[in-house]
C-alpha atoms as a PDB file:
ATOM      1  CA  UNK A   1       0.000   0.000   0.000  1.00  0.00           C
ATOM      2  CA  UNK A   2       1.421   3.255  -1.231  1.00  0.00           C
ATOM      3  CA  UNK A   3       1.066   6.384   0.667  1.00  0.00           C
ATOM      4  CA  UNK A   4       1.494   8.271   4.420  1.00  0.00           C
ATOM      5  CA  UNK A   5       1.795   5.688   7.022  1.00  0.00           C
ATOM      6  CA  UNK A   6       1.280   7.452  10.819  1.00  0.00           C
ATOM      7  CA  UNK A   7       3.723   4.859  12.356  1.00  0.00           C
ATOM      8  CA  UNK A   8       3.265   4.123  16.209  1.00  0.00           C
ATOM      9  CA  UNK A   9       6.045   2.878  18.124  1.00  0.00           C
ATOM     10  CA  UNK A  10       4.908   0.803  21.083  1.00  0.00           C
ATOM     11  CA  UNK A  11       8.186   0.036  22.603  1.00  0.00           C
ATOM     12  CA  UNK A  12       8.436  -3.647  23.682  1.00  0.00           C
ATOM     13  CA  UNK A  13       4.448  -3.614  24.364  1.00  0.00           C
ATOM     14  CA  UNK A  14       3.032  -7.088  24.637  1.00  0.00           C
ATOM     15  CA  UNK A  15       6.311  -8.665  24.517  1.00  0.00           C
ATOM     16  CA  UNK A  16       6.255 -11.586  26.607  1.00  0.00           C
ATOM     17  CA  UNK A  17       9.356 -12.758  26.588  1.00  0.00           C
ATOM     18  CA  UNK A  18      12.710 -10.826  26.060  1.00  0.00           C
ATOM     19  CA  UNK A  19      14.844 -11.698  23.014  1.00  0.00           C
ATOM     20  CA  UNK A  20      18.809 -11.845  23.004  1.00  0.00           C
ATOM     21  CA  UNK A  21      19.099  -8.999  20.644  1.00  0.00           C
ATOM     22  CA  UNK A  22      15.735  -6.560  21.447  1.00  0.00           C
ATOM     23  CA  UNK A  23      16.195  -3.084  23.051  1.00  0.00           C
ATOM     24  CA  UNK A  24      12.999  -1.630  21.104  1.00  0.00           C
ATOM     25  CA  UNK A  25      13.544   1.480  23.106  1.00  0.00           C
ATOM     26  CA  UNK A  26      17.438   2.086  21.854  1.00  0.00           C
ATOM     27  CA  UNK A  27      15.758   1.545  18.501  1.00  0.00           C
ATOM     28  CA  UNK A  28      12.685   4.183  18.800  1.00  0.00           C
ATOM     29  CA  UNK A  29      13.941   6.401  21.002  1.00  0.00           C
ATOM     30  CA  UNK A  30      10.213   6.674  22.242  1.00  0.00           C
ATOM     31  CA  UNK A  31       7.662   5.676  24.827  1.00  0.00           C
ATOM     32  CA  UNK A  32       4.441   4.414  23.712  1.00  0.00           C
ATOM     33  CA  UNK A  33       1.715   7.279  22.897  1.00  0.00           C
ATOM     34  CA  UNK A  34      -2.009   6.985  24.367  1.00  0.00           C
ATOM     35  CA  UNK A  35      -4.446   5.823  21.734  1.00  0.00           C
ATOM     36  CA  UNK A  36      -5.711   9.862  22.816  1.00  0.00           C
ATOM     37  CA  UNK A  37      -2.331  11.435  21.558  1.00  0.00           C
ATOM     38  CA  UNK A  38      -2.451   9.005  18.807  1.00  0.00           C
ATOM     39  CA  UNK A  39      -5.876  10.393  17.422  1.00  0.00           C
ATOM     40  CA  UNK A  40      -4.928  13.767  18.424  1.00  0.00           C
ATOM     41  CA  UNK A  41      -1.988  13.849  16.426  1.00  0.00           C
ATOM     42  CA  UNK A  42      -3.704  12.554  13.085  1.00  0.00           C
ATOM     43  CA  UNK A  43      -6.689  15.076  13.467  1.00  0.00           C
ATOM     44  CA  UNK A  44      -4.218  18.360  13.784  1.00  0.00           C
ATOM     45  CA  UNK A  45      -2.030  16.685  10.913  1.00  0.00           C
ATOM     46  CA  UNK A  46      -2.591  18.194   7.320  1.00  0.00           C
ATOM     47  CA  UNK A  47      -1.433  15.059   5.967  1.00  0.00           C
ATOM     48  CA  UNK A  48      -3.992  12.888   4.790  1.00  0.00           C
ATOM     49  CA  UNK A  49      -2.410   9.653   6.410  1.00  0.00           C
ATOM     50  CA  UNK A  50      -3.754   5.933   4.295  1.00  0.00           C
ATOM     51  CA  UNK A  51      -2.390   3.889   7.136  1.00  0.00           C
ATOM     52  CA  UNK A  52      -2.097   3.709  10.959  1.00  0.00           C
ATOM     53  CA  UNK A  53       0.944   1.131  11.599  1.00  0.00           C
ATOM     54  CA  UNK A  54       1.034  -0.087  15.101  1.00  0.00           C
ATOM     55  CA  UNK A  55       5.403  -1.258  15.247  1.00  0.00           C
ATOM     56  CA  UNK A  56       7.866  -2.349  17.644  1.00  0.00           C
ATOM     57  CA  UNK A  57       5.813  -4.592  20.113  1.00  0.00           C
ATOM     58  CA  UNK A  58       3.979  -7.503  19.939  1.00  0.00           C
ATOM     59  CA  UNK A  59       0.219  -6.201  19.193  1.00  0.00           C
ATOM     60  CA  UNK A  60      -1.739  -9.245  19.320  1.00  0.00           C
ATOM     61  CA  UNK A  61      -0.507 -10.132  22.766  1.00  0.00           C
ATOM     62  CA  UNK A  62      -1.640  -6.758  24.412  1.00  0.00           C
ATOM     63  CA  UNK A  63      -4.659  -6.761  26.766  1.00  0.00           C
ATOM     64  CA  UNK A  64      -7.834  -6.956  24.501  1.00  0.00           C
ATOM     65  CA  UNK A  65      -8.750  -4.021  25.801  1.00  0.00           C
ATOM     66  CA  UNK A  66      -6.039  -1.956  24.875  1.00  0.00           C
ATOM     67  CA  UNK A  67      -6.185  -3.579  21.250  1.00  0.00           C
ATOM     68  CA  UNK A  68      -9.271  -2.718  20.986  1.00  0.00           C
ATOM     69  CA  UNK A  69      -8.551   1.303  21.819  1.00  0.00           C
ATOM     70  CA  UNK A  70      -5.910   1.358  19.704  1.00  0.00           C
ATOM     71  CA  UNK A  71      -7.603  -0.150  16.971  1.00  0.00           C
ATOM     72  CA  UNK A  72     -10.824   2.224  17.526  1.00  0.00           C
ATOM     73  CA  UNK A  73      -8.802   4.582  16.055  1.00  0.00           C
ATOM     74  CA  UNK A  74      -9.113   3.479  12.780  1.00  0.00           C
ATOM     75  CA  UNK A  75     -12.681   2.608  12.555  1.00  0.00           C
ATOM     76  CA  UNK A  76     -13.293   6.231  14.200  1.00  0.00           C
ATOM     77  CA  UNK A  77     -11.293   7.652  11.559  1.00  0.00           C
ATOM     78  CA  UNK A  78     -11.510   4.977   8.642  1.00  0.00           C
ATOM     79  CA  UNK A  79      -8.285   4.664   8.412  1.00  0.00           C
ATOM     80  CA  UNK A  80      -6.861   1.164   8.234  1.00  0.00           C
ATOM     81  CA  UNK A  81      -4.417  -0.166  10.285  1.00  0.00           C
ATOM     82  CA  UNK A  82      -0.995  -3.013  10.076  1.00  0.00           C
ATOM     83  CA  UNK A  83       0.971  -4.200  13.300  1.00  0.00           C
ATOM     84  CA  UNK A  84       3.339  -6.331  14.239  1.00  0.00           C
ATOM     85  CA  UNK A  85       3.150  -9.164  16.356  1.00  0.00           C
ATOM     86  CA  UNK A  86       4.810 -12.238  17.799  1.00  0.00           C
ATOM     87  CA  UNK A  87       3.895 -15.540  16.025  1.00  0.00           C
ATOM     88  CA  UNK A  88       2.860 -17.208  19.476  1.00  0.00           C
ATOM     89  CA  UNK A  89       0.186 -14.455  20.282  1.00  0.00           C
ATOM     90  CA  UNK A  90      -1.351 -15.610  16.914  1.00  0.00           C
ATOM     91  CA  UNK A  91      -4.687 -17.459  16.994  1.00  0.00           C
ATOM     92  CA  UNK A  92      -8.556 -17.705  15.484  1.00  0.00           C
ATOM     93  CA  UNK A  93      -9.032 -15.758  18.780  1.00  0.00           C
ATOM     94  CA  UNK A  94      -6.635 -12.895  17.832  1.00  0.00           C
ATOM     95  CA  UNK A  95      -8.120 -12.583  14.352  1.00  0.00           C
ATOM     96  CA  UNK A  96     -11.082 -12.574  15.231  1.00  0.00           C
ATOM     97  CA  UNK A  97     -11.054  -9.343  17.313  1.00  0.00           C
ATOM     98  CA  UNK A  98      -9.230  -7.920  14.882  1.00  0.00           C
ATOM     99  CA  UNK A  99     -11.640  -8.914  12.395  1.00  0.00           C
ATOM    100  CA  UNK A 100     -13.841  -6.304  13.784  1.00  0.00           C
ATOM    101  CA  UNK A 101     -11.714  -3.238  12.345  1.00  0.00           C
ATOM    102  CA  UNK A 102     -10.410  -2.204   9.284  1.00  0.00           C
ATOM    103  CA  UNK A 103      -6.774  -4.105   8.646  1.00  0.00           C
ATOM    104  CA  UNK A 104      -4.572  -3.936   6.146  1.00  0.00           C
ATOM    105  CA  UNK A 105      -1.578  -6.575   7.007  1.00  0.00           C
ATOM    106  CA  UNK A 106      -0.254  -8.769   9.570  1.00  0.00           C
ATOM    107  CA  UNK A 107       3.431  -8.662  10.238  1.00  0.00           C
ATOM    108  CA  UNK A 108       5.041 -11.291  11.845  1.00  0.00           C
ATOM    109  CA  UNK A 109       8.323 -11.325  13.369  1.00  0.00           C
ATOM    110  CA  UNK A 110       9.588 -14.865  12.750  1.00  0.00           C
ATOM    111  CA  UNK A 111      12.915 -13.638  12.495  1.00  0.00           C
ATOM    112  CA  UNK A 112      14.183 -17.473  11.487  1.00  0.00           C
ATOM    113  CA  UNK A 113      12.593 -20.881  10.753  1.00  0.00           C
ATOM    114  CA  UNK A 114      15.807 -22.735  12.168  1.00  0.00           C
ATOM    115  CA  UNK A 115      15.237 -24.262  15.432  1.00  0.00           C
ATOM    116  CA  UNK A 116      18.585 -24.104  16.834  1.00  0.00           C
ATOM    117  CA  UNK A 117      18.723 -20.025  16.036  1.00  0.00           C
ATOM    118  CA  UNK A 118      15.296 -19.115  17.108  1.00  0.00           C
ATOM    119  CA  UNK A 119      16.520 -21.025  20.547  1.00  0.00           C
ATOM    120  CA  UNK A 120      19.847 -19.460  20.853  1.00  0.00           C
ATOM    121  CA  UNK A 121      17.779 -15.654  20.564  1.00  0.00           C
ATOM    122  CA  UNK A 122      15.142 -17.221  23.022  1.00  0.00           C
ATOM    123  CA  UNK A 123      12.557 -16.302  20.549  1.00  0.00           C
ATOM    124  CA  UNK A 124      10.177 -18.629  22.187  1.00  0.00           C
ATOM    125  CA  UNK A 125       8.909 -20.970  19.088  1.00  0.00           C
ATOM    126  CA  UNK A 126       9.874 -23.195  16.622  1.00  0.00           C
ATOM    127  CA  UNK A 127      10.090 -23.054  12.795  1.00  0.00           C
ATOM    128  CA  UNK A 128       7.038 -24.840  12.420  1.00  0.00           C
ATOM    129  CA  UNK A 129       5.374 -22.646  14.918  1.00  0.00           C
ATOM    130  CA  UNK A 130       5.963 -19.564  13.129  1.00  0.00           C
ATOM    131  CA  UNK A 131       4.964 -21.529   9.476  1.00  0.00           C
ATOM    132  CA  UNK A 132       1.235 -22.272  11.145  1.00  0.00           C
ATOM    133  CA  UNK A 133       0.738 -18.717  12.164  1.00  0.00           C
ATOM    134  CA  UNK A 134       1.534 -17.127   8.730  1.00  0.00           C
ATOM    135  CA  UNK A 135      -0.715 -19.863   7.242  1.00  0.00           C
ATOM    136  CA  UNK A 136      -3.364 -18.889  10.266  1.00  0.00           C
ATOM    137  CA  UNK A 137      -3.250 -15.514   8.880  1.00  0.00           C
ATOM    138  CA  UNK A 138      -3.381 -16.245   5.250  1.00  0.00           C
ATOM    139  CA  UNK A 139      -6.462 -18.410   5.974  1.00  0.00           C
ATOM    140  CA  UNK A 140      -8.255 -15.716   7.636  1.00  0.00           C
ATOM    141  CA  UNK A 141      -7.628 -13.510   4.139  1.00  0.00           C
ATOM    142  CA  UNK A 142      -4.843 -10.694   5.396  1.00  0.00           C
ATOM    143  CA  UNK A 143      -2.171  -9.749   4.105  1.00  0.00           C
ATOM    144  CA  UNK A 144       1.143 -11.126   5.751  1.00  0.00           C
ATOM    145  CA  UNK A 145       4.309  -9.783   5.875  1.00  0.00           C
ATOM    146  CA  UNK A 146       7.249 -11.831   7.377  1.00  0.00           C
ATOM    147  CA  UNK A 147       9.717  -9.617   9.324  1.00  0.00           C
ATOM    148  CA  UNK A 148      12.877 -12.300   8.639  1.00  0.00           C
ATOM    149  CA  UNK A 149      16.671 -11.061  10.294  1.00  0.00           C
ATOM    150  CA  UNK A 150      19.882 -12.129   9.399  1.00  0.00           C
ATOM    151  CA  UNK A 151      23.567 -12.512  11.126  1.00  0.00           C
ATOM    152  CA  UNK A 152      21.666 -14.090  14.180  1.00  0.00           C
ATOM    153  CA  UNK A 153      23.347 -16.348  16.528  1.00  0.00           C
ATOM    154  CA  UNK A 154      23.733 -19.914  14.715  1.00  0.00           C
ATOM    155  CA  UNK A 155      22.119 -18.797  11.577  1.00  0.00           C
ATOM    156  CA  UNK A 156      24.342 -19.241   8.081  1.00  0.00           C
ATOM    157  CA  UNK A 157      23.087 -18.062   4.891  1.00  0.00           C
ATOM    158  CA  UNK A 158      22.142 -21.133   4.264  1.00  0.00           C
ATOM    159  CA  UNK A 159      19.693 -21.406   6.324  1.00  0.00           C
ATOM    160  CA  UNK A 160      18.239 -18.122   5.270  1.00  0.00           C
ATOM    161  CA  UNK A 161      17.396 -19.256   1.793  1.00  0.00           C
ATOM    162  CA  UNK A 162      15.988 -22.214   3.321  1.00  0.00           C
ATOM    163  CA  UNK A 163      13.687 -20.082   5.548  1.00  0.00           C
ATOM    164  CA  UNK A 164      12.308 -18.316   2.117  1.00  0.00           C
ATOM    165  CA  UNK A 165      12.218 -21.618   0.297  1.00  0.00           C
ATOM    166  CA  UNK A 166       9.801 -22.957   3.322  1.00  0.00           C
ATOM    167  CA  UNK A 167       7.981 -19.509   2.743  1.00  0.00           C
ATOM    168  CA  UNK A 168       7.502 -19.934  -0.562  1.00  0.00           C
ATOM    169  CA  UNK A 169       6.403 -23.477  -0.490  1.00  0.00           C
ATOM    170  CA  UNK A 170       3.716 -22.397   1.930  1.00  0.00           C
ATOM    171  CA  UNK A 171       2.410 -19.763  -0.022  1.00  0.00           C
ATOM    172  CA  UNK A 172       2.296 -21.110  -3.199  1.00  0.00           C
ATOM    173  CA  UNK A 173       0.879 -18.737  -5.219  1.00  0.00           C
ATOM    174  CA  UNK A 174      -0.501 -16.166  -2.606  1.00  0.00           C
ATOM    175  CA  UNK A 175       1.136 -13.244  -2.066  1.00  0.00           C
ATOM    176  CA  UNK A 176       3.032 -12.256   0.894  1.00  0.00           C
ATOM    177  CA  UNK A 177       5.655  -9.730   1.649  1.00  0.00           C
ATOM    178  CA  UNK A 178       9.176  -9.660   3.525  1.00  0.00           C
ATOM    179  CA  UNK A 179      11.220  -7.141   5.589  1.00  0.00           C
ATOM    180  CA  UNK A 180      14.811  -7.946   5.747  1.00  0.00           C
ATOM    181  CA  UNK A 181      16.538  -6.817   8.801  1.00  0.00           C
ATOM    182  CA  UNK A 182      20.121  -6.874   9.869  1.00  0.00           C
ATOM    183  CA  UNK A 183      21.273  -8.375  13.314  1.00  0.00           C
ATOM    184  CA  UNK A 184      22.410  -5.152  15.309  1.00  0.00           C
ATOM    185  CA  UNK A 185      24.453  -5.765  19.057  1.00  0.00           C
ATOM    186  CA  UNK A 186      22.805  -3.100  20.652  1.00  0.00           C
ATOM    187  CA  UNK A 187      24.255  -2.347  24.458  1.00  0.00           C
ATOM    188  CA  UNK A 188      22.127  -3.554  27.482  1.00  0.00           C
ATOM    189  CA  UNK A 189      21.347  -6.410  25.710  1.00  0.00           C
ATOM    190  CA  UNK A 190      22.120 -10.618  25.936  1.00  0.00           C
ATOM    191  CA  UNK A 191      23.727 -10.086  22.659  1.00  0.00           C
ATOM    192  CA  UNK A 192      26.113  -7.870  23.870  1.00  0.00           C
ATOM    193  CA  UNK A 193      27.368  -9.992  26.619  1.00  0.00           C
ATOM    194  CA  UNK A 194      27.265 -12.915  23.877  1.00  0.00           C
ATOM    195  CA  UNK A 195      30.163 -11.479  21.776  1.00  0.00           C
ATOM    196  CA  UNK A 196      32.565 -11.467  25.009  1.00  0.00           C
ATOM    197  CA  UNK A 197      31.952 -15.769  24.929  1.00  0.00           C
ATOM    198  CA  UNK A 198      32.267 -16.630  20.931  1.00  0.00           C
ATOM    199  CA  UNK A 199      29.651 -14.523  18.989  1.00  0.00           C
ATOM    200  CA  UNK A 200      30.622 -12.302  15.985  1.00  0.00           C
ATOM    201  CA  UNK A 201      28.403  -9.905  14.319  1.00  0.00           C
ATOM    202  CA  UNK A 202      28.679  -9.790  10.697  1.00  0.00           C
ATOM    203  CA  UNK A 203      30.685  -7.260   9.039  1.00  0.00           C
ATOM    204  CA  UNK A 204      29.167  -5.065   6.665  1.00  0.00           C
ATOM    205  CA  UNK A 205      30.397  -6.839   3.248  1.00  0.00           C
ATOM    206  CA  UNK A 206      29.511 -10.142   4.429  1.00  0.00           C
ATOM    207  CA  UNK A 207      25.866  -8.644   5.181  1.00  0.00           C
ATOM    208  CA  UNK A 208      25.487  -6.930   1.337  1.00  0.00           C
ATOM    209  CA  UNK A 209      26.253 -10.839   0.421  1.00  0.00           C
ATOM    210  CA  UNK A 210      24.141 -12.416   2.601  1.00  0.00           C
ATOM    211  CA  UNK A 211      21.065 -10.122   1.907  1.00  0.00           C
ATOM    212  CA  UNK A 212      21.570  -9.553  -1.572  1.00  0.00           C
ATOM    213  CA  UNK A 213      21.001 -13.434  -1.821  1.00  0.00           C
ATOM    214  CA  UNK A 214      18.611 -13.407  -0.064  1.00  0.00           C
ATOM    215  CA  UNK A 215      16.768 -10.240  -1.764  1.00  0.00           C
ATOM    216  CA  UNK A 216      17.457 -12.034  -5.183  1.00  0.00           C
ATOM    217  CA  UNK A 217      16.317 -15.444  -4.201  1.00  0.00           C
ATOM    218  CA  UNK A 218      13.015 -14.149  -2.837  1.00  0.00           C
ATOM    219  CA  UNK A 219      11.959 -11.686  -5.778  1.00  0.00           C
ATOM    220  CA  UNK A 220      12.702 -15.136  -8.043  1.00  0.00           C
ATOM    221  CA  UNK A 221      10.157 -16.753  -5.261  1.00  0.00           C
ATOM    222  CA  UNK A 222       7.950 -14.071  -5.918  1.00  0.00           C
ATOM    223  CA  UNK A 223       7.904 -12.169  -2.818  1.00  0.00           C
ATOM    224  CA  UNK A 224       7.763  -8.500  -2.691  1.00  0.00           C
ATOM    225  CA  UNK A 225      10.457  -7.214  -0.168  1.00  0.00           C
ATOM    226  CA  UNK A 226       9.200  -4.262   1.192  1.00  0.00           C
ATOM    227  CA  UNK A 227      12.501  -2.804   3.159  1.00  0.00           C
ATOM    228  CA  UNK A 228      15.914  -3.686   3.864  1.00  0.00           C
ATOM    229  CA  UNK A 229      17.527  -2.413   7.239  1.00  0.00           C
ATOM    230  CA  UNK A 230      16.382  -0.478  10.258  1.00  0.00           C
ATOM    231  CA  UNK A 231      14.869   2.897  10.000  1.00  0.00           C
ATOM    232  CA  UNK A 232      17.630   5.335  11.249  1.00  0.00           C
ATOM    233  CA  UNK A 233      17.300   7.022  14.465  1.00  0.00           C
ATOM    234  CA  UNK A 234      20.083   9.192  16.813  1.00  0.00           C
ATOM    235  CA  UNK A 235      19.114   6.794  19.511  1.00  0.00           C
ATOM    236  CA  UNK A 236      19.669   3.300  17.150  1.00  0.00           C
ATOM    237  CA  UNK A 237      23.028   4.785  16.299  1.00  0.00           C
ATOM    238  CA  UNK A 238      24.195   5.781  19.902  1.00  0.00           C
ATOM    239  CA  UNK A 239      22.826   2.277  20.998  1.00  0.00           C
ATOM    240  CA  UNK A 240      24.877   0.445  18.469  1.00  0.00           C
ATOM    241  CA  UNK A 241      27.738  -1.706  19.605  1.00  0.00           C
ATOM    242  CA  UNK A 242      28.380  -4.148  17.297  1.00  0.00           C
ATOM    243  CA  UNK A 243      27.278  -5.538  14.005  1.00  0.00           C
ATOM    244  CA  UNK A 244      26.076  -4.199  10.118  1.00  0.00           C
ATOM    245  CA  UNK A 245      25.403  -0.917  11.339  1.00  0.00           C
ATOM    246  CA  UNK A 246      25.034   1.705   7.990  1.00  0.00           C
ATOM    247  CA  UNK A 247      22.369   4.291   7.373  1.00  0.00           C
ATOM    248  CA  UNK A 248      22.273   2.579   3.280  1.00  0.00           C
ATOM    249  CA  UNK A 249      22.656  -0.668   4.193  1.00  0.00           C
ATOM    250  CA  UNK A 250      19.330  -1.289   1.955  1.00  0.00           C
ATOM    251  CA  UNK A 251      20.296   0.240  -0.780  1.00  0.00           C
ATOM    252  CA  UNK A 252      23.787  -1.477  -1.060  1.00  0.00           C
ATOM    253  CA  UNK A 253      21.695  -5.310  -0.254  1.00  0.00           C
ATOM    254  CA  UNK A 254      19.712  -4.029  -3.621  1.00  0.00           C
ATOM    255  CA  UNK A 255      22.737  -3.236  -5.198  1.00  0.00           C
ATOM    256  CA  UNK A 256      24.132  -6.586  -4.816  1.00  0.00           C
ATOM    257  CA  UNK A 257      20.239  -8.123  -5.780  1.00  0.00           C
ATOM    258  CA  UNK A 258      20.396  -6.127  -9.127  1.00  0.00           C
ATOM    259  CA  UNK A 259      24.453  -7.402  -9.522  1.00  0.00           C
ATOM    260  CA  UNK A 260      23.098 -11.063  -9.175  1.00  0.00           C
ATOM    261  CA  UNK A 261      20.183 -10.909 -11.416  1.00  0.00           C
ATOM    262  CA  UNK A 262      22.200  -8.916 -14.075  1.00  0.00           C
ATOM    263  CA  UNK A 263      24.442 -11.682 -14.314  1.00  0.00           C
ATOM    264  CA  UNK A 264      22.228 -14.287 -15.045  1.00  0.00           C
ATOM    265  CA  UNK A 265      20.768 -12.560 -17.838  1.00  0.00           C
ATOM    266  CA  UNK A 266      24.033 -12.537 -18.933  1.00  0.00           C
ATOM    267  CA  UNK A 267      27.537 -13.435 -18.012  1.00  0.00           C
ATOM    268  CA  UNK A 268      29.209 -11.043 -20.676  1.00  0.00           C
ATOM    269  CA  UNK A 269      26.796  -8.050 -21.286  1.00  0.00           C
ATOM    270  CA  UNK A 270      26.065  -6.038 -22.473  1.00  0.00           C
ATOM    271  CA  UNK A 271      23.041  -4.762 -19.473  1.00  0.00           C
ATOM    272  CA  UNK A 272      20.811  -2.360 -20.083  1.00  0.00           C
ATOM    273  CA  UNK A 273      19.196  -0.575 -16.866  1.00  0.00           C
ATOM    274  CA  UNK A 274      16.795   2.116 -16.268  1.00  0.00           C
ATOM    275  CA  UNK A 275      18.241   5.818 -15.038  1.00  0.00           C
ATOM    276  CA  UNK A 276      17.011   5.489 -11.396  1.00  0.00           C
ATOM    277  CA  UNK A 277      18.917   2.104 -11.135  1.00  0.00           C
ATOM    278  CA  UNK A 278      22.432   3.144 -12.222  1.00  0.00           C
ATOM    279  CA  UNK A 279      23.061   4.049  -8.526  1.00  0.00           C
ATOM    280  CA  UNK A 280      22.289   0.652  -7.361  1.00  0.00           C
ATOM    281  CA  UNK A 281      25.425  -0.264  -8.554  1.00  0.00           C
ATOM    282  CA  UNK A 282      27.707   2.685  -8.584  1.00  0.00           C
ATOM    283  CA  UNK A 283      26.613   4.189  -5.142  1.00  0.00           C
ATOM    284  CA  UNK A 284      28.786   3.894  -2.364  1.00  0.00           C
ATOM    285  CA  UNK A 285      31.912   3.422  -3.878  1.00  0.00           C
ATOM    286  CA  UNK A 286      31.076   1.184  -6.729  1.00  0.00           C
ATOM    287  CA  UNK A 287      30.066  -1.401  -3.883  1.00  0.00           C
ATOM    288  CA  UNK A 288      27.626  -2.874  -6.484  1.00  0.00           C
ATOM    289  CA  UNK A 289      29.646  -2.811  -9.292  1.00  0.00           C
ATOM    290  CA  UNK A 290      32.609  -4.392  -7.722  1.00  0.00           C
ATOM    291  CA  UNK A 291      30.311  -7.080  -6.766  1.00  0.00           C
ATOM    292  CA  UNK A 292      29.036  -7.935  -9.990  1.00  0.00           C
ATOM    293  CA  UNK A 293      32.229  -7.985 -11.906  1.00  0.00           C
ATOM    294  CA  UNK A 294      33.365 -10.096  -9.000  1.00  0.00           C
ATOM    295  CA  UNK A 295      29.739 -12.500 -10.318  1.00  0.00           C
ATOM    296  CA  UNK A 296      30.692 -12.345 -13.761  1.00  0.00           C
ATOM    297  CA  UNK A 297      34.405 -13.248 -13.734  1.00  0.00           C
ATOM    298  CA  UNK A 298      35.218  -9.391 -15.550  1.00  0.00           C
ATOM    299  CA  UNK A 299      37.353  -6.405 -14.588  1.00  0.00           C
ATOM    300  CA  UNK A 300      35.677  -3.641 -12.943  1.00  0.00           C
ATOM    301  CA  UNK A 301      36.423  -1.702 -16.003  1.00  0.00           C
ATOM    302  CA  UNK A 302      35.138  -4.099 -18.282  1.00  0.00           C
ATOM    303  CA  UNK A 303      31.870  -4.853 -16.514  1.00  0.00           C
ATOM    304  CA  UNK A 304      31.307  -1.264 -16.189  1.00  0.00           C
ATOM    305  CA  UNK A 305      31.896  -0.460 -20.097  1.00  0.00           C
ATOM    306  CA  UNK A 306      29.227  -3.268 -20.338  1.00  0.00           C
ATOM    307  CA  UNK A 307      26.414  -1.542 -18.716  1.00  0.00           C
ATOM    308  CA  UNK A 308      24.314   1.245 -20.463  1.00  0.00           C
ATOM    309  CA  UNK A 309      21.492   3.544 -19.810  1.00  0.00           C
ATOM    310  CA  UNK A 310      18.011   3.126 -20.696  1.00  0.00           C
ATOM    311  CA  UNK A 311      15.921   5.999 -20.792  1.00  0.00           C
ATOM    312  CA  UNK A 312      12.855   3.967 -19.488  1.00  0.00           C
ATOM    313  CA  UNK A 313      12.434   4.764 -15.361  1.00  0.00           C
ATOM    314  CA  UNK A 314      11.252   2.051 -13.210  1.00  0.00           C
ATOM    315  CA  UNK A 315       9.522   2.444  -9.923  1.00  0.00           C
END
């Protein structure tokens, strides 16, 4: 859905459990608003928001009550609403309150499908367990959108692209959408006091690999990936202790996706690509490009001579 989103931040709300690597509030910077401030704030806006998106907590597993006054909001002001949630406070109960008001998507932090990673983050369920709630979802007619991370503890990239292949087979052809997040050491955290006994956050190059596969694997499983990376804030970046931390992380990931499916329409060239993807490759130092003459078995020079402009734009 294209348009102003009025994003709400509810800090670690409904969480039951606390994961190895969560410190929602080092990511928002913020304290949960009243559904009051929240309704306030749209009414005095001159933006004419599409979407009220209810992130950073786990909304299903909140008091019905305060679901309910949240989601009031939308009805009152028909606008429709997404949130995030955790896959274990997912059930016909759960839908079927929120059946009552206008919804646009379900996002689901499964993080992983890989039993020994979603353990080692304490996320609280198995593979499996996450695969029935995005089919619970599906069932019930939303629109799902799995919230998958990368660089966790005990996770390979390997076992990435098998979490999207297990996506995809469950799907079929539905539609559903991914966010692809990086795995950030953020102080105050378990993760933090993981890397002092073994654990190493991935470096920034390693992470343009790993989720430029995976970008290019899902968009061949037709997924839509909706974003890359975490939404920059001064307090994610003061909080930040270890790990992929870059303000274009996303873009470079889609730099190395466009590299990777350049090269298998072609190992030699020449490519032709729209004006508003040239950057994709040459931002940032040529990060893309490098990458794809590294694919393609070329000097950068060559692969670059190889490449030429369209005039078309693509959105």
């Amino acid at each position: 859905m294209s348009g102003k989103r009025f994003a709400v931040f509810l800090s670690m709300k409904g969480c039951k459990g606390r994961c190895v690597y969560c410190d929602q509030k080092a990511i928002t910077g913020e304290n949960p608003p009243s559904p009051e401030e929240i309704k306030n704030a749209i009414e005095s806006s001159d933006i004419d928001f599409e979407e009220i998106c209810f992130f950073g907590g786990s909304f299903t597993c909140l008091p019905t009550k305060n679901q309910r006054d949240y989601l009031q909001i939308s009805k009152d002001l028909s606008i429709p609403a997404r949130m995030s949630t955790h896959p274990m406070c997912i059930d016909q109960r759960a839908l079927d309150l929120l059946s009552e008001f206008p919804i646009t998507m379900i996002e689901l932090g499964i993080s992983s499908l890989d039993d020994e990673t979603l353990a080692l983050c304490r996320r609280g369920y198995t593979g499996d367990d996450g695969l029935r709630a995005i089919e619970l979802i599906m069932r019930n007619n939303y629109d799902v959108c799995a919230q998958l991370m990368i660089g966790l503890p005990g996770q390979t990239m390997e076992s990435s692209l098998m979490d999207i292949k297990r996506l995809a087979e469950l799907k079929g052809p539905r539609d559903m959408t991914l966010r692809i997040y990086p795995c950030l050491v953020l102080e105050n955290t378990e993760l933090y006091r993981m890397m002092g006994d073994g654990y190493e956050p991935l470096k920034i190059e390693d992470t343009v690999t790993w989720g430029g596969e995976l970008l290019f694997n899902a968009e061949k499983m037709g997924f839509k990936v909706q974003r890359i990376g975490l939404s920059e804030t001064p307090s994610l970046a003061k909080a930040v202790a270890g790990g992929p931390h870059h303000p274009a992380l996303g873009e470079m990931i889609r730099g190395y996706g466009m590299a990777k499916k350049l090269s298998c329409i072609s190992k030699e060239g020449p490519w032709f690509l729209p004006a508003n993807r040239i950057s994709l490759l040459t931002g940032h130092g040529g990060m893309g490009l490098k990458e794809m003459a590294k694919i393609v078995g070329l000097t950068i020079e060559e692969t670059k001579k190889r490449i030429f402009v369209r005039t078309s734009v693509v959105d």
